[in-house]
Protein backbone atom coordinates (compact mmCIF):
# COMPACT_ATOMS: atom_id res chain seq x y z
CA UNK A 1 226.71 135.71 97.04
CA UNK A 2 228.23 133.82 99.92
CA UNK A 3 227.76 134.42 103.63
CA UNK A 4 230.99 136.83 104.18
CA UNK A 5 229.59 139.06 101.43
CA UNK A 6 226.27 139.21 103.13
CA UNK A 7 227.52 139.99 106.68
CA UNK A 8 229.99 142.73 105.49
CA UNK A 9 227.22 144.23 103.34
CA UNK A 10 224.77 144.41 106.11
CA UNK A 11 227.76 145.49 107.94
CA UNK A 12 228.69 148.85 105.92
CA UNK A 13 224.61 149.64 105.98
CA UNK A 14 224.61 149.46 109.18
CA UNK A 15 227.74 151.73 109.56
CA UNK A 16 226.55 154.12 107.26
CA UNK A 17 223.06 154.47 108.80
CA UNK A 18 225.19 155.09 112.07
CA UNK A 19 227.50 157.12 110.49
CA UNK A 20 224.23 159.37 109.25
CA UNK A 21 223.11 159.65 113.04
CA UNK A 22 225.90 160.57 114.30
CA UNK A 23 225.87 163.44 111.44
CA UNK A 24 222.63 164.11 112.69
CA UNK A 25 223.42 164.58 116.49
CA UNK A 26 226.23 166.89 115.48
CA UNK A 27 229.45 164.86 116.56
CA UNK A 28 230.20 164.46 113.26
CA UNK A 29 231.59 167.68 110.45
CA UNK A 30 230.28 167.20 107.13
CA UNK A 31 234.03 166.32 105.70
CA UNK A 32 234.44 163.20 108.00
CA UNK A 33 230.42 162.50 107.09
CA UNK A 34 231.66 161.96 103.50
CA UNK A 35 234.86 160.28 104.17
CA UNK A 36 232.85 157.60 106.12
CA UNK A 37 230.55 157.16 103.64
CA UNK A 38 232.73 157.35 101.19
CA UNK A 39 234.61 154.31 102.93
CA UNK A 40 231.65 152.05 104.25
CA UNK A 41 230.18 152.60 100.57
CA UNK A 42 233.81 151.32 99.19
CA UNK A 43 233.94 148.91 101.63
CA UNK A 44 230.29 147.51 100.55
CA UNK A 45 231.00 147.80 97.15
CA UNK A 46 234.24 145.85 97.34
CA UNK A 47 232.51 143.03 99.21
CA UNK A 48 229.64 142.62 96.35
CA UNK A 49 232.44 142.59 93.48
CA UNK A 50 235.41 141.68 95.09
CA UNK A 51 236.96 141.25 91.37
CA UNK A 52 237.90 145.26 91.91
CA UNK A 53 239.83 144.32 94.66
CA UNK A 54 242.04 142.21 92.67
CA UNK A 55 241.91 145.03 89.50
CA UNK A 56 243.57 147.58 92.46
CA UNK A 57 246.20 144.66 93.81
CA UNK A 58 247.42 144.70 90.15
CA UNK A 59 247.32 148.45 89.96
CA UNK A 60 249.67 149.06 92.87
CA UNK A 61 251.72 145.44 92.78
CA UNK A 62 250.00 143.40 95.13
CA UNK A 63 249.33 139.75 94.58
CA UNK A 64 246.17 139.32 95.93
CA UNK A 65 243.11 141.58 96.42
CA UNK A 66 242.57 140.54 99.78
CA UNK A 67 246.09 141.31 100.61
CA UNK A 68 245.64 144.89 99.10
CA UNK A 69 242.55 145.11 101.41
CA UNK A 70 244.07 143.91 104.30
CA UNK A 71 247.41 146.77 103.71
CA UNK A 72 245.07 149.31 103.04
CA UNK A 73 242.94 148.64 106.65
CA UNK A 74 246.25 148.45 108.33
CA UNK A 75 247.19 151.83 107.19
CA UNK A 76 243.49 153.56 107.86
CA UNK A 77 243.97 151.47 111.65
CA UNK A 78 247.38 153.34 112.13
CA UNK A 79 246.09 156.78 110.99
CA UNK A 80 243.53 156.62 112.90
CA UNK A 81 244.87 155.48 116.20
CA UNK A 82 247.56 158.23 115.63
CA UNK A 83 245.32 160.73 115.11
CA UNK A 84 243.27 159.43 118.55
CA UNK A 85 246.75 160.01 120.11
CA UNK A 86 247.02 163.32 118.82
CA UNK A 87 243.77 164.16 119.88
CA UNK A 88 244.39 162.47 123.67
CA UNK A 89 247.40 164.38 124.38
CA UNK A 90 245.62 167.38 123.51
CA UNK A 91 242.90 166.99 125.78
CA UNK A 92 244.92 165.90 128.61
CA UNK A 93 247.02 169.07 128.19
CA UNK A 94 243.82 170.92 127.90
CA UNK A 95 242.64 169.21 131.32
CA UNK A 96 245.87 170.31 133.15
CA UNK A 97 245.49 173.71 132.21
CA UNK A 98 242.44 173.93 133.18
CA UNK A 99 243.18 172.22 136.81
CA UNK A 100 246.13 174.36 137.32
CA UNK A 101 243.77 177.32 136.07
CA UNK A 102 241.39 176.29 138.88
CA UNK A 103 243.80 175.84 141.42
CA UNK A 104 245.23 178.62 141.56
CA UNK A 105 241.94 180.46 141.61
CA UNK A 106 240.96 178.27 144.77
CA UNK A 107 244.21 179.97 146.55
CA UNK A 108 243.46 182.15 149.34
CA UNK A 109 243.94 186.11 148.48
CA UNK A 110 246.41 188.41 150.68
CA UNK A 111 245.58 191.68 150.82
């Protein structure tokens, strides 16, 4: 096993023992819980036989397994950051509501 291996191994335990406590603290759902491990677990696997990496580039046409690796993080990177955007805009909309909300309670009543 070369030094890579090792370090991305150690890697995805260390991400899934992180992904547990965060679980465990109750900032995670249970469906993202198994996604992550479900990914960390693929991701650890993948770096201990990296020959299945290769069997899925020839599955979907790629020439190289670390290329299919590489396409597949870029697409779980995108996701992800557009789902973060998603989430952004609706907190900042949230936030202005809420400051207009308070505002206008602030205002001085007539009578």
């Amino acid at each position: 096993m070369s030094i890579i291996q090792i370090v991305i191994l150690v890697f995805s335990l260390f991400a899934i023992t992180r992904t547990i406590f965060q679980f465990k603290r109750g900032a995670l759902t249970i469906a993202w819980l198994l996604l992550w491990m479900l990914f960390w677990l693929a991701v650890g696997f993948v770096a201990v036989l990296p020959q299945t990496a290769d069997a899925l580039a020839r599955v979907v046409g790629v020439g190289r397994g670390a290329d299919v690796v590489i396409y597949f993080s870029m697409i779980t990177v995108f996701y992800l950051v557009f789902r973060m955007y998603v989430k952004i805009e609706q907190v900042e909309s949230e936030i202005t509501r809420l400051v207009r909300k308070l505002s206008l309670d602030d205002l001085p009543k007539e009578k």
